[in-house]
Protein backbone atom coordinates (compact mmCIF):
# COMPACT_ATOMS: atom_id res chain seq x y z
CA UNK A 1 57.45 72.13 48.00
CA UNK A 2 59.62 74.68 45.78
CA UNK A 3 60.79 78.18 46.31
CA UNK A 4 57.69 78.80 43.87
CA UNK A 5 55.31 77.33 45.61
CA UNK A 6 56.75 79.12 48.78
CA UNK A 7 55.97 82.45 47.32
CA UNK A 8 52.45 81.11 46.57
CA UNK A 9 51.43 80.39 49.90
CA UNK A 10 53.13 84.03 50.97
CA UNK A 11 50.36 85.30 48.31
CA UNK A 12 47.66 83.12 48.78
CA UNK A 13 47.52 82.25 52.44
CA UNK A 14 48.25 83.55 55.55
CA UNK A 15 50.53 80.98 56.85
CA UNK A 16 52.20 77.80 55.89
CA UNK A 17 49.51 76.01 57.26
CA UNK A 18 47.34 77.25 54.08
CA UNK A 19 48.78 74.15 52.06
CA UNK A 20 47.47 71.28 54.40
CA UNK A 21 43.44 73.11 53.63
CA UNK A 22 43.25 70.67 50.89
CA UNK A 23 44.17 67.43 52.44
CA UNK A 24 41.74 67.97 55.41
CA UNK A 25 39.50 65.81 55.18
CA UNK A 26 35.75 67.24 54.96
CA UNK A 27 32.13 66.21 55.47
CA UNK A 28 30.88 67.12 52.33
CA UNK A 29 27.18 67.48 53.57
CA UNK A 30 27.63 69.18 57.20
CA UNK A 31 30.05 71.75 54.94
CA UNK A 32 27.20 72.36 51.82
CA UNK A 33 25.01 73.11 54.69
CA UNK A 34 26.77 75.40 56.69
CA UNK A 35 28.06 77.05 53.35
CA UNK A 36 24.34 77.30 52.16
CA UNK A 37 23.45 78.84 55.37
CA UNK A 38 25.68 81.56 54.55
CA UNK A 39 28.98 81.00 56.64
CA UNK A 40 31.65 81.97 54.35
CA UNK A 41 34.35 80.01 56.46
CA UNK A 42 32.51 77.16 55.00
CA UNK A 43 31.99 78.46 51.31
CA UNK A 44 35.71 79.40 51.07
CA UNK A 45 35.81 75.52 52.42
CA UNK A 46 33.51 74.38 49.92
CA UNK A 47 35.02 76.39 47.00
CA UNK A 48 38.50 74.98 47.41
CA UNK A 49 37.09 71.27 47.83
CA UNK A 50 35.78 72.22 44.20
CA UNK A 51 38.66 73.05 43.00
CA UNK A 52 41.39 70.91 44.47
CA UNK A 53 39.90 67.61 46.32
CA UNK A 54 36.79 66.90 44.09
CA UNK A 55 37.57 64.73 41.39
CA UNK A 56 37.25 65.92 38.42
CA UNK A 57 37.75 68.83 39.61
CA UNK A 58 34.73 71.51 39.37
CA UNK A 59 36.28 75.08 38.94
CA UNK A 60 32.86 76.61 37.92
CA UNK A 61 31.45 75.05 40.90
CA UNK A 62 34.28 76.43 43.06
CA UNK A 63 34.33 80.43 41.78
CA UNK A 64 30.17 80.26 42.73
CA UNK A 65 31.54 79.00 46.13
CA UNK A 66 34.20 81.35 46.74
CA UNK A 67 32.56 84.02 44.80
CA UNK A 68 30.00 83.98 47.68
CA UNK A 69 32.46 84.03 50.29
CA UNK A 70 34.42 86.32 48.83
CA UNK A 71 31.31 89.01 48.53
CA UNK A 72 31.35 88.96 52.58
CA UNK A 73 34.96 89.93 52.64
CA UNK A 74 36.73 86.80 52.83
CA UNK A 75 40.34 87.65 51.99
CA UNK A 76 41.56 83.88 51.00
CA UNK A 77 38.60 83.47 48.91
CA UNK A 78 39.27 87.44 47.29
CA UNK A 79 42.70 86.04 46.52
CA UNK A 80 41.50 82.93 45.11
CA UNK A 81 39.52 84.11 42.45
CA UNK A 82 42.09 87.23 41.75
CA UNK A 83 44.31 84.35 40.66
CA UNK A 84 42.11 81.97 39.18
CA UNK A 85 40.61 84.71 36.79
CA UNK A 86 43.74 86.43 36.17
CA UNK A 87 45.15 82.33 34.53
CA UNK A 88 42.01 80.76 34.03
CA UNK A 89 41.26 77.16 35.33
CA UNK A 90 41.39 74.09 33.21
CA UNK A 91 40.85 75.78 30.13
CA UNK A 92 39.39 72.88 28.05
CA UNK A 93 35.59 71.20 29.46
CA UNK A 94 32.37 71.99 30.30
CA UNK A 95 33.45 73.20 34.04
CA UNK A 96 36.53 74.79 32.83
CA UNK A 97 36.93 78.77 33.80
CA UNK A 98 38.12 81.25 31.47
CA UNK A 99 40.68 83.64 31.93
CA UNK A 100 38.87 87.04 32.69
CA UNK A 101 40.58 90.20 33.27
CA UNK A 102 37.73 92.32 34.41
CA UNK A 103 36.53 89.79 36.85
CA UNK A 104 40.04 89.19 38.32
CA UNK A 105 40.60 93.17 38.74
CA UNK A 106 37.29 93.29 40.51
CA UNK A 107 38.47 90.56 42.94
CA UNK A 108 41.88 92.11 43.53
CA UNK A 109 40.22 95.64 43.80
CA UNK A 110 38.04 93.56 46.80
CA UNK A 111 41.03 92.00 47.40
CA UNK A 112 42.68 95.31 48.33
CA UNK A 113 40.21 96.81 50.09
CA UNK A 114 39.77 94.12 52.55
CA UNK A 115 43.91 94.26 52.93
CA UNK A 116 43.94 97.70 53.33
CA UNK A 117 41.39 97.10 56.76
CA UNK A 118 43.54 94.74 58.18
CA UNK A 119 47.07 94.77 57.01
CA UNK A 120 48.36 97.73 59.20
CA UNK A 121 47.88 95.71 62.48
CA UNK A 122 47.79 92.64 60.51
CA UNK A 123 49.68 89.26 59.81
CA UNK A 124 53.21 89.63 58.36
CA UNK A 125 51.13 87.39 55.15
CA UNK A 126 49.09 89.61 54.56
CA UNK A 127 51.18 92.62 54.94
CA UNK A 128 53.31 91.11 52.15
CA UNK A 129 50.29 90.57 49.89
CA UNK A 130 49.44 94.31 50.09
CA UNK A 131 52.90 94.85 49.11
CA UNK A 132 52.70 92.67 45.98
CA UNK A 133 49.45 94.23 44.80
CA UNK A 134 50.88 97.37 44.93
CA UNK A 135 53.70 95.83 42.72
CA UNK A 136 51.70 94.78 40.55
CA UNK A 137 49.18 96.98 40.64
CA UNK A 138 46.56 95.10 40.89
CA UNK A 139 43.45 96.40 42.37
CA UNK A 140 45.41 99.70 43.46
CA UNK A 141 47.48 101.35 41.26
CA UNK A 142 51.22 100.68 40.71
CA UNK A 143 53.24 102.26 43.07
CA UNK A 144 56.62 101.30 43.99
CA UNK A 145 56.78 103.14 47.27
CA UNK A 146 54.10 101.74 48.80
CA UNK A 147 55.12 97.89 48.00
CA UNK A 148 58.13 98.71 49.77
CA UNK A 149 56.60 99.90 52.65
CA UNK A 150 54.37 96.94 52.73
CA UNK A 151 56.73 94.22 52.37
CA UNK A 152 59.18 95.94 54.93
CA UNK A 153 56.51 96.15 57.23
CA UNK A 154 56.01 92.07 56.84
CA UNK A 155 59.58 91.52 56.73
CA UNK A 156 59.93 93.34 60.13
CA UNK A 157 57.51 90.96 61.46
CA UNK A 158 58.97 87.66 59.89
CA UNK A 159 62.38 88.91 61.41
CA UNK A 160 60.76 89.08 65.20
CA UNK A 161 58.73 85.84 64.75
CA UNK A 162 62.37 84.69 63.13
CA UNK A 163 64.50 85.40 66.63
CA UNK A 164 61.64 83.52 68.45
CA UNK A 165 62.60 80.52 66.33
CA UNK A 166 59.24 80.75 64.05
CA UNK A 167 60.48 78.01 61.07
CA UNK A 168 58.33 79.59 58.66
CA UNK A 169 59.28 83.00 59.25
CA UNK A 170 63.30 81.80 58.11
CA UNK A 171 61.99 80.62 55.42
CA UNK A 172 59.58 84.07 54.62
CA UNK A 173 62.82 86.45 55.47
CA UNK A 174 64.68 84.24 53.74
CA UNK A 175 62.78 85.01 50.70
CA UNK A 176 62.25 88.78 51.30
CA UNK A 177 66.68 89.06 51.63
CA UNK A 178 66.81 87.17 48.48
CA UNK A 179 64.29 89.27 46.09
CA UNK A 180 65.30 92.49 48.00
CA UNK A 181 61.69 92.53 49.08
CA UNK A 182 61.42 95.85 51.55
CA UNK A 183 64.73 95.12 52.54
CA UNK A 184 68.21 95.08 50.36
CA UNK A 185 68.96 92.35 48.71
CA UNK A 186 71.44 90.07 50.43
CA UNK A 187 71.79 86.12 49.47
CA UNK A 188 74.56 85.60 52.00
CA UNK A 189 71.97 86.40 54.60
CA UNK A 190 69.11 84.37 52.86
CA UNK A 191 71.19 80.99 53.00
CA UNK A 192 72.12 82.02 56.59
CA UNK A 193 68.40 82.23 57.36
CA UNK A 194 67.84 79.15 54.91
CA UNK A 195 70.64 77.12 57.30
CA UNK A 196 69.14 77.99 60.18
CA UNK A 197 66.09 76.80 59.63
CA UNK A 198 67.35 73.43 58.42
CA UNK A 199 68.72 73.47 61.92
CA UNK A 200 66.09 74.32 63.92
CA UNK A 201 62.97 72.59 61.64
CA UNK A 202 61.51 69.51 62.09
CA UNK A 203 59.43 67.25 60.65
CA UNK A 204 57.67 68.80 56.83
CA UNK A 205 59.80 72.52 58.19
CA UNK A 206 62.35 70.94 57.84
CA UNK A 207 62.05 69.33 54.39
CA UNK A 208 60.45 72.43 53.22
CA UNK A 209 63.60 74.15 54.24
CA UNK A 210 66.19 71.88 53.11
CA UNK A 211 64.90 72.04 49.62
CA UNK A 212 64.54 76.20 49.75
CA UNK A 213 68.26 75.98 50.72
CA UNK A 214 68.98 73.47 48.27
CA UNK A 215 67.01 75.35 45.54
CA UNK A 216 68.68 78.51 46.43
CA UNK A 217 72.47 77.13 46.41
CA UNK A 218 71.91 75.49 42.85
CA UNK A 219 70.74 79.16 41.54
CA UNK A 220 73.93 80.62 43.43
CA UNK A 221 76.27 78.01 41.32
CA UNK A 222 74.54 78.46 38.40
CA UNK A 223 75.13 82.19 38.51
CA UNK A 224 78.89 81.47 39.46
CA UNK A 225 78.96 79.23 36.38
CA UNK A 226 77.78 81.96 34.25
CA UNK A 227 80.01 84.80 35.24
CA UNK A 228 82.90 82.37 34.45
């Protein structure tokens, strides 16, 4: 897993758990009934088997999923199709999904309004993806002030959950030091972070943090180079 894919999962998820959705394994039939019943748990379920398990994969099949959940305030499936509108999905076929800029500010706008609910006694996740939207300004308007506030507020939280040894959190701060998300920018103190969760991680925290640090060294030389 890269840096890149880090910040994904910061956007897209509410935890590093998020990545192992798609290798759970899933009845197929128990979760098309409970999805057709109307649990969006299971449609959000449903939608991302679509789109990342089936094979070939069935995009159109997953935004009618998600969609679903999404329209009962599911925030991972809001986020979903935000994204998956905004770049399209498999572009070429007869279940590809266009890219669609109305459709992806109406899920961001949703998107939004579900983070603004929950964010201010929220996860440090989703705190940080209220931040970016305000960035970005999508489905709020651009406004620097308030993605600061945002992402400070999530890297306040990443920094507790840090000093209670939380691997994921290094790895979170980590980023927010290095990007100068809603805290100054300091590298030295994003390898630190980065180190220290090489030390303390085990198992697939560990890997994921050895090749952050590793990622983030190589970009440190390569700036060094340049400057010389």
């Amino acid at each position: 897993m890269t840096k890149n894919m880090l910040i994904s999962v910061l956007i897209l998820s509410a935890a590093l758990a998020t990545c192992s959705d798609t290798g759970e394994k899933v009845d197929l039939d128990d979760l098309t009934l409970a999805a057709r019943r109307g649990d969006p748990a299971a449609q959000y379920k449903l939608g991302l088997y679509y789109l990342q398990q089936c094979r070939p994969a069935n995009p159109v099949l997953a935004v009618e999923w998600l969609a679903r959940a999404g329209e009962q305030g599911h925030v991972e499936a809001q986020s979903w199709l935000g994204s998956i509108y905004e770049k399209g999905r498999l572009e070429k076929g007869p279940n590809s999904v266009a890219a669609n800029a109305e459709q992806a500010a109406y899920w961001y706008a949703k998107l939004a309004e579900s983070l603004q609910k929950i964010a201010e006694h929220g996860s440090a996740a989703n705190q940080f993806r209220l931040g970016t939207l305000y960035e970005k300004g999508q489905g709020v308007p651009q406004d620097a002030d308030q993605a600061y506030a945002w992402h400070q507020k999530a890297a306040e939280q990443w920094r507790t959950q840090a000093e209670q040894g939380n691997v994921a959190a290094h790895l979170f701060l980590s980023l927010c030091y290095e990007m100068g998300k809603g805290i100054p920018q300091d590298i030295d103190e994003a390898v630190r972070l980065l180190e220290k969760a090489v030390e303390i991680g085990t198992g697939s925290d560990r890997t994921i943090a050895q090749r952050c640090l590793q990622e983030l060294q190589d970009k440190i030389n390569k700036q060094d180079e340049r400057r010389e």
